[in-house]
PDB file of N, CA and C in Angstrom:
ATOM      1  N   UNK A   1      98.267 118.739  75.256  1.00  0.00           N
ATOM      2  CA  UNK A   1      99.199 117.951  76.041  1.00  0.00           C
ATOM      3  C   UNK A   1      98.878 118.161  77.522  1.00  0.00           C
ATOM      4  N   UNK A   2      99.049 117.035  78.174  1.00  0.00           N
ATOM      5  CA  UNK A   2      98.845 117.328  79.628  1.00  0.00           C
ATOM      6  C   UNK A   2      99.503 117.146  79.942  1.00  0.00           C
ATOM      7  N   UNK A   3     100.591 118.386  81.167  1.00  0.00           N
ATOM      8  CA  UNK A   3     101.756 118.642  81.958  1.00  0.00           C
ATOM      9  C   UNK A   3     101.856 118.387  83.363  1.00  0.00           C
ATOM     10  N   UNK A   4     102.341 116.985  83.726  1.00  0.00           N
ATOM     11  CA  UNK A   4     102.097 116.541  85.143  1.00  0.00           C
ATOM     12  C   UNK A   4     102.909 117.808  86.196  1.00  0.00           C
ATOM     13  N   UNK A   5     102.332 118.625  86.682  1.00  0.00           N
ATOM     14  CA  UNK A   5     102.787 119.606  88.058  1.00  0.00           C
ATOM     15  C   UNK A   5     103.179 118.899  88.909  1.00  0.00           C
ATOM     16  N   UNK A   6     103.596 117.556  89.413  1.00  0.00           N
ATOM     17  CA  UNK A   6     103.846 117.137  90.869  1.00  0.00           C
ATOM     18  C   UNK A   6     105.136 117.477  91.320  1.00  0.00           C
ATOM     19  N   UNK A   7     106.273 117.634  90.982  1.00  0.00           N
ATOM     20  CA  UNK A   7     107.389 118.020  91.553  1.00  0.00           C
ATOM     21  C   UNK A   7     106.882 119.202  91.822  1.00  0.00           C
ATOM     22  N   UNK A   8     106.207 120.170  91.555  1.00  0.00           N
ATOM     23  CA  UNK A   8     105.749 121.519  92.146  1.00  0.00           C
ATOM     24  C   UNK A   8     104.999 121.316  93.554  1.00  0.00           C
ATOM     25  N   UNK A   9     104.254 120.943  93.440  1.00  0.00           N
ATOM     26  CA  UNK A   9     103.219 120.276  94.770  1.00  0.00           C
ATOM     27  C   UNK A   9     103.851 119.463  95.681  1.00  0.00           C
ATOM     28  N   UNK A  10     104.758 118.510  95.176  1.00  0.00           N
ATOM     29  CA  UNK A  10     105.937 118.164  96.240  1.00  0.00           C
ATOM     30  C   UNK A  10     106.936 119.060  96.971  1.00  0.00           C
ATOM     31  N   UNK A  11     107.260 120.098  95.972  1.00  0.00           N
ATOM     32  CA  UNK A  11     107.978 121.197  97.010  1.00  0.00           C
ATOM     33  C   UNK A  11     107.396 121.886  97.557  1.00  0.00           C
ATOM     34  N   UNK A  12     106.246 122.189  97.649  1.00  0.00           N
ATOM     35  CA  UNK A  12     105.032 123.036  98.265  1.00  0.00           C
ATOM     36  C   UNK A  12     105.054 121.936  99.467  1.00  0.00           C
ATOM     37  N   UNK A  13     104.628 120.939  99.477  1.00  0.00           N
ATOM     38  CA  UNK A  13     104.598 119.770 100.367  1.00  0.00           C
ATOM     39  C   UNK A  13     105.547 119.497 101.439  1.00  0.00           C
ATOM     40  N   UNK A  14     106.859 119.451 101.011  1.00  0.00           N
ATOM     41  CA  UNK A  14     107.989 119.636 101.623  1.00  0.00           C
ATOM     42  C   UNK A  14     108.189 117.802 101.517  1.00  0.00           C
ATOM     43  N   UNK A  15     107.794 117.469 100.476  1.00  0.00           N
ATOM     44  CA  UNK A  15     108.149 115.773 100.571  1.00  0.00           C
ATOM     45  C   UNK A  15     108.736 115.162  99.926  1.00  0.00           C
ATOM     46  N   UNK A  16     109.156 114.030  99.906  1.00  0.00           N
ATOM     47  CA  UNK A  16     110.279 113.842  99.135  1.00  0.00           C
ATOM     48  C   UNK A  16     109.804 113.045  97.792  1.00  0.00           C
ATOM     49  N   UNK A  17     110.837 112.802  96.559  1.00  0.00           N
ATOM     50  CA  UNK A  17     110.090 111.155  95.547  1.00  0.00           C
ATOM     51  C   UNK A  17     109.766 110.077  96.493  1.00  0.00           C
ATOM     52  N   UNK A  18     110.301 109.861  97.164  1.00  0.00           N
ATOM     53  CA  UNK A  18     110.709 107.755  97.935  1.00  0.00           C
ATOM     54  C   UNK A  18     109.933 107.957  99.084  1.00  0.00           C
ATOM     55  N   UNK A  19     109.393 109.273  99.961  1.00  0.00           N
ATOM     56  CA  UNK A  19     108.565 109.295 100.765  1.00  0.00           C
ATOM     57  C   UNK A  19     107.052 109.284 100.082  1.00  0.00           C
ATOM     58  N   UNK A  20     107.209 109.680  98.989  1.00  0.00           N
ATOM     59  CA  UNK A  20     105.823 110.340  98.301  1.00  0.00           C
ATOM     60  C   UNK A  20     105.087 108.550  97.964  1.00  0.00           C
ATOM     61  N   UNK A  21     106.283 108.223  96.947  1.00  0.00           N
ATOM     62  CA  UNK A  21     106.080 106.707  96.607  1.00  0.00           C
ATOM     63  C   UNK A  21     105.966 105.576  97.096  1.00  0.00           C
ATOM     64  N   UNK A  22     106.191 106.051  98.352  1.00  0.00           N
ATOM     65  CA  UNK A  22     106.113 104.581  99.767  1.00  0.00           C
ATOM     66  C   UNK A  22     104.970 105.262 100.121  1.00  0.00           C
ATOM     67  N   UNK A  23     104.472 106.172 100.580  1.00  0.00           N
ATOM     68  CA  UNK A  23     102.929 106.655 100.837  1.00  0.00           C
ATOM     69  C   UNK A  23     101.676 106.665 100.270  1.00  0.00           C
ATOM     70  N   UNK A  24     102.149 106.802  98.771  1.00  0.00           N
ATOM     71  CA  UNK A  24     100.900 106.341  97.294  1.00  0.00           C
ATOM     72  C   UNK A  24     100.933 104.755  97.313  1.00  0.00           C
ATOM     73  N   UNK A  25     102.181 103.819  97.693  1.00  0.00           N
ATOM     74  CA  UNK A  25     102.179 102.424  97.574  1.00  0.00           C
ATOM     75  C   UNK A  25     102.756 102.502  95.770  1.00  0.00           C
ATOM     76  N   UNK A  26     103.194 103.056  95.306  1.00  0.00           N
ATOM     77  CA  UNK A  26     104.010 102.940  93.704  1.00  0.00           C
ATOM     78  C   UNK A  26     105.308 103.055  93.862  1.00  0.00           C
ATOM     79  N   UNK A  27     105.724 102.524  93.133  1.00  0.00           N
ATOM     80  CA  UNK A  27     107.174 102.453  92.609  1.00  0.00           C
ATOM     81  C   UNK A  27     107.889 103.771  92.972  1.00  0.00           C
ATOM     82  N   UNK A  28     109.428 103.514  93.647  1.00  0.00           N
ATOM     83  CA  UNK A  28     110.288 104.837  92.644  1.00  0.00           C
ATOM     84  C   UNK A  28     109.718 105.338  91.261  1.00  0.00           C
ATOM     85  N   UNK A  29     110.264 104.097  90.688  1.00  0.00           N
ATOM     86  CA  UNK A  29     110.383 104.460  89.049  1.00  0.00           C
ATOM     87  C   UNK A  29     109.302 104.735  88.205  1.00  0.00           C
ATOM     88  N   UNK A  30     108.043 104.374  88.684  1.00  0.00           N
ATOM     89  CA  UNK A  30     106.693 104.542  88.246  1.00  0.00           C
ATOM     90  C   UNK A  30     106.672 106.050  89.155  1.00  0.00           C
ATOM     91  N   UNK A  31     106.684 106.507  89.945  1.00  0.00           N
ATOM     92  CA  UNK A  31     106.762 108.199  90.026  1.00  0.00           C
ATOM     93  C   UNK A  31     107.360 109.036  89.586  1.00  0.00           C
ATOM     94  N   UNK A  32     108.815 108.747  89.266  1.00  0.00           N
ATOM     95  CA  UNK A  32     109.515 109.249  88.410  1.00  0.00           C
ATOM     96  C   UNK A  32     109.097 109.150  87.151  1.00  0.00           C
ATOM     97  N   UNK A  33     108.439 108.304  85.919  1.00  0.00           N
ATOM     98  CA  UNK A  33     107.542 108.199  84.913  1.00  0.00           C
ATOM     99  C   UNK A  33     106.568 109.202  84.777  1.00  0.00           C
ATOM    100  N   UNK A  34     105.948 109.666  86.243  1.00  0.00           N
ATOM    101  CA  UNK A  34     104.626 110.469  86.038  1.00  0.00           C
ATOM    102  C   UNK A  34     105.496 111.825  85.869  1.00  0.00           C
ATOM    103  N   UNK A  35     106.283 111.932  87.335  1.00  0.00           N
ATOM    104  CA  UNK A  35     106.783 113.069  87.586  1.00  0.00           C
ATOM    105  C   UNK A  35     107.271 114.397  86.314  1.00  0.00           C
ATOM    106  N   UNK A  36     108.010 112.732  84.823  1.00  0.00           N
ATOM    107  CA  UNK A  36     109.105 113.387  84.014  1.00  0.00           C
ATOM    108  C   UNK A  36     107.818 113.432  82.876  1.00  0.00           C
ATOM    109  N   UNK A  37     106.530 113.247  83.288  1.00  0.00           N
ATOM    110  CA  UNK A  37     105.748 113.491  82.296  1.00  0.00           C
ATOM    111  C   UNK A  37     106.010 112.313  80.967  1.00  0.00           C
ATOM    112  N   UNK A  38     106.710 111.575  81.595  1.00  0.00           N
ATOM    113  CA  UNK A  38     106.539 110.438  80.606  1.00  0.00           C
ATOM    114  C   UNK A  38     105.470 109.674  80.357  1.00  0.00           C
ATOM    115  N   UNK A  39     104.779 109.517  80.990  1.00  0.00           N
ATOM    116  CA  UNK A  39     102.982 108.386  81.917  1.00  0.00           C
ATOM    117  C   UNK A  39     102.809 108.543  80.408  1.00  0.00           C
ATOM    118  N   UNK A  40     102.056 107.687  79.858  1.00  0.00           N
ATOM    119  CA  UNK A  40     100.871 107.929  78.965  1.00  0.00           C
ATOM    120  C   UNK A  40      99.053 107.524  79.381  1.00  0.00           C
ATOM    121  N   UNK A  41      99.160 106.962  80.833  1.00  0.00           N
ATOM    122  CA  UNK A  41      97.995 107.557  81.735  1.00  0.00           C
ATOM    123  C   UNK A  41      98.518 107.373  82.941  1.00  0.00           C
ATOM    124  N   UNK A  42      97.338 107.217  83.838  1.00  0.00           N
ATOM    125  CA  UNK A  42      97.566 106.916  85.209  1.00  0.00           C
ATOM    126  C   UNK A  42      96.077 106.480  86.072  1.00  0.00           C
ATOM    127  N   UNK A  43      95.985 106.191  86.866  1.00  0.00           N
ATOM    128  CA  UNK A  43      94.847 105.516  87.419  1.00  0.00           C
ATOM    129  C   UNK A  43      94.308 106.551  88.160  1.00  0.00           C
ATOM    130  N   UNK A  44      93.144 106.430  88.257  1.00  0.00           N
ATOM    131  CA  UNK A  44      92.376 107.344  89.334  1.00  0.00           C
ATOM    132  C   UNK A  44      93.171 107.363  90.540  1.00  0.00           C
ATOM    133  N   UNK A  45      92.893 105.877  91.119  1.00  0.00           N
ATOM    134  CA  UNK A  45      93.380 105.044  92.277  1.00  0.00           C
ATOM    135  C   UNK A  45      94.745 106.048  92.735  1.00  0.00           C
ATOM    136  N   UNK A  46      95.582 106.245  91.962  1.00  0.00           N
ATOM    137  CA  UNK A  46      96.897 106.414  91.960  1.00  0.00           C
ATOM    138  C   UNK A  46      96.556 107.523  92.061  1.00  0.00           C
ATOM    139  N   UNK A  47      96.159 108.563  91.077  1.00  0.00           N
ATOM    140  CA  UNK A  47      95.794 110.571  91.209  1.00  0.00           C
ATOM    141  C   UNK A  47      94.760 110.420  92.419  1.00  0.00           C
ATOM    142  N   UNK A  48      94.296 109.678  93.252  1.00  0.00           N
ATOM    143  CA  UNK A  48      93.395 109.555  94.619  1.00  0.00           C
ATOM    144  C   UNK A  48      94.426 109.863  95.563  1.00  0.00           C
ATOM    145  N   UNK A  49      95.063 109.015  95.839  1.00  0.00           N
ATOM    146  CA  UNK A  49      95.969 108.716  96.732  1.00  0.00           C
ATOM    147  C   UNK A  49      97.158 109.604  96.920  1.00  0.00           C
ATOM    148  N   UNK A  50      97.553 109.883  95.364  1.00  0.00           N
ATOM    149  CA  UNK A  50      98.661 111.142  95.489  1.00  0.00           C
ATOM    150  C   UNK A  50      98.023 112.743  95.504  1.00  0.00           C
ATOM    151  N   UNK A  51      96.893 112.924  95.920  1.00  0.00           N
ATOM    152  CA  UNK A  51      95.962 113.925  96.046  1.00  0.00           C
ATOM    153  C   UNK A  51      95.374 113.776  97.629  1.00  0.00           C
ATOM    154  N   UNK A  52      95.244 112.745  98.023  1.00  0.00           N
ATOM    155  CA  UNK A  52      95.301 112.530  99.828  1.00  0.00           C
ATOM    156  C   UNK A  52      96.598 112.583 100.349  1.00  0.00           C
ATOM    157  N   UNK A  53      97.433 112.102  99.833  1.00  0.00           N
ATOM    158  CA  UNK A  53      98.736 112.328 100.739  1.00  0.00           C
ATOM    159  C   UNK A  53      99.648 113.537 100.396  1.00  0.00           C
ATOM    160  N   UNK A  54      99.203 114.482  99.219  1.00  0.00           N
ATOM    161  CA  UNK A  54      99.788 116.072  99.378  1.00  0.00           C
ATOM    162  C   UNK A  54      98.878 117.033  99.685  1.00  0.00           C
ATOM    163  N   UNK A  55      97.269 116.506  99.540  1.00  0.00           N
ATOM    164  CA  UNK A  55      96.351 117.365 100.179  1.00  0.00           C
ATOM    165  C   UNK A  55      96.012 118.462  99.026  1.00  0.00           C
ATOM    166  N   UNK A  56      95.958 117.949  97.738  1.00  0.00           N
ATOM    167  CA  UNK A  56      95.886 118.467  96.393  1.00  0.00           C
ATOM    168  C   UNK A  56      94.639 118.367  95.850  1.00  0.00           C
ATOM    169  N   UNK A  57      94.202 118.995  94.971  1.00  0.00           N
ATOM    170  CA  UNK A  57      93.240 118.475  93.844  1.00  0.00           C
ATOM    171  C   UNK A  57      93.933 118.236  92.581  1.00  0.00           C
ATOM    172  N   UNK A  58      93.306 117.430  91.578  1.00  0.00           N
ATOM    173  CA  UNK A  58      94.015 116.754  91.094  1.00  0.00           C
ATOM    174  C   UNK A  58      94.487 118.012  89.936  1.00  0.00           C
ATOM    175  N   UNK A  59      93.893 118.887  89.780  1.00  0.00           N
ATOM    176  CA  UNK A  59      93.987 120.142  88.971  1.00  0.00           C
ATOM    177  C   UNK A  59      95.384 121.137  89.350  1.00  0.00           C
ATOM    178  N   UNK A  60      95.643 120.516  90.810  1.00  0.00           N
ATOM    179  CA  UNK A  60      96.625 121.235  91.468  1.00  0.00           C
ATOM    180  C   UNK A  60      97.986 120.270  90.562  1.00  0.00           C
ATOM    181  N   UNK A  61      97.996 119.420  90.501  1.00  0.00           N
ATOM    182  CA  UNK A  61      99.311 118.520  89.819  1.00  0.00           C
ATOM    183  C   UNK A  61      98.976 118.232  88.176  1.00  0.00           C
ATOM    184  N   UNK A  62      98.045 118.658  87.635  1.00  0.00           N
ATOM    185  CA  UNK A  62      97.985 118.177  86.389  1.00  0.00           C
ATOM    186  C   UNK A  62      96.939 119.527  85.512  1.00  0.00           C
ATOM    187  N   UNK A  63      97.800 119.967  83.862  1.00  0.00           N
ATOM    188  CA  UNK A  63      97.832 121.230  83.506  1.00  0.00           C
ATOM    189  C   UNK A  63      97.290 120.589  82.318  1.00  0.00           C
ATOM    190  N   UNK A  64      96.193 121.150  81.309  1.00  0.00           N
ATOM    191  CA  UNK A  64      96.318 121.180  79.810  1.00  0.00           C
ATOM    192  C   UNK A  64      96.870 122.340  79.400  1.00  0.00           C
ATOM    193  N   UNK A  65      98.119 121.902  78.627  1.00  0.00           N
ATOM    194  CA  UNK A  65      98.403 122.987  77.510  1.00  0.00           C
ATOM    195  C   UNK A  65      98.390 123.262  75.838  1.00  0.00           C
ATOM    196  N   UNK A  66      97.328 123.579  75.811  1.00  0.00           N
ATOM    197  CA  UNK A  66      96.706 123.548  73.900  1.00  0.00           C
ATOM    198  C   UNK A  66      98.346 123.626  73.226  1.00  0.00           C
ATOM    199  N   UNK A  67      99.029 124.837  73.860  1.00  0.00           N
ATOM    200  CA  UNK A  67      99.798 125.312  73.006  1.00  0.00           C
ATOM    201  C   UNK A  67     100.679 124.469  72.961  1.00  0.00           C
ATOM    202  N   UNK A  68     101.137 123.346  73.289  1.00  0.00           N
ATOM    203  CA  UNK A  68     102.237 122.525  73.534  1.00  0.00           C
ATOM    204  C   UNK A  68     101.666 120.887  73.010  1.00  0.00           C
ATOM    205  N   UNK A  69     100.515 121.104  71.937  1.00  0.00           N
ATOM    206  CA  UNK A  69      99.814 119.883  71.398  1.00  0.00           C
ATOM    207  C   UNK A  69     100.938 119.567  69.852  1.00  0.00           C
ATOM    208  N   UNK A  70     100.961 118.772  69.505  1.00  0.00           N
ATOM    209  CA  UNK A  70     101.209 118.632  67.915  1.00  0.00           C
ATOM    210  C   UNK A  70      99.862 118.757  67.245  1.00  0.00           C
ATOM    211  N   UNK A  71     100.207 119.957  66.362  1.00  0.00           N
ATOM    212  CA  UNK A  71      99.367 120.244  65.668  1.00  0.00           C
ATOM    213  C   UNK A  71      99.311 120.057  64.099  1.00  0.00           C
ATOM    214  N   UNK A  72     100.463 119.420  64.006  1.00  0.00           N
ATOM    215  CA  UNK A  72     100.893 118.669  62.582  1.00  0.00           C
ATOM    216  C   UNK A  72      99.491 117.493  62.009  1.00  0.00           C
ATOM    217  N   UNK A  73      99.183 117.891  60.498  1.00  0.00           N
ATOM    218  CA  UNK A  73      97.788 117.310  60.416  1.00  0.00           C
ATOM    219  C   UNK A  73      98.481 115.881  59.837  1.00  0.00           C
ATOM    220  N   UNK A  74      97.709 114.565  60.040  1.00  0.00           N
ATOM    221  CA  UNK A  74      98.197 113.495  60.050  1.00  0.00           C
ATOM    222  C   UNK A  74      97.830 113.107  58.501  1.00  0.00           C
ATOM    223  N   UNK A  75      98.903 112.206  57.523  1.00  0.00           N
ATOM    224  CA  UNK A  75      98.718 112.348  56.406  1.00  0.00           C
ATOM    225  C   UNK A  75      99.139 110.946  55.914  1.00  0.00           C
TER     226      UNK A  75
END
């Protein structure tokens, strides 16, 4: 599973959702989507831009965690 970190990097940042999202050019509600880890992707374009305007790598906002995969075998 991959665990979007950006509310972490935003408080490191000191910035806000609606400043963050008027600065990437996306939605409120499409940041809030990434933020709540809802996304089921996201664009480069978009992890570009929100990585220039907190001054991140993209490794800094986004985690794999094996242990948090479904590991239920499909039947």
């Amino acid at each position: 599973m991959i665990i979007v970190n950006l509310d972490v990097m935003m408080a490191r940042r000191k910035i806000s959702a609606g400043e963050l999202a008027e600065r990437v050019g996306i939605t409120p509600a499409n940041l809030s989507i990434l933020k709540n880890n809802k996304a089921k992707a996201v664009r480069f374009s978009t992890l570009e831009a929100i990585c220039t305007v907190l001054n991140c790598q993209p490794g800094d906002i986004l985690e794999y965690a094996p242990e948090a995969c479904d590991t239920r075998e499909e039947g």
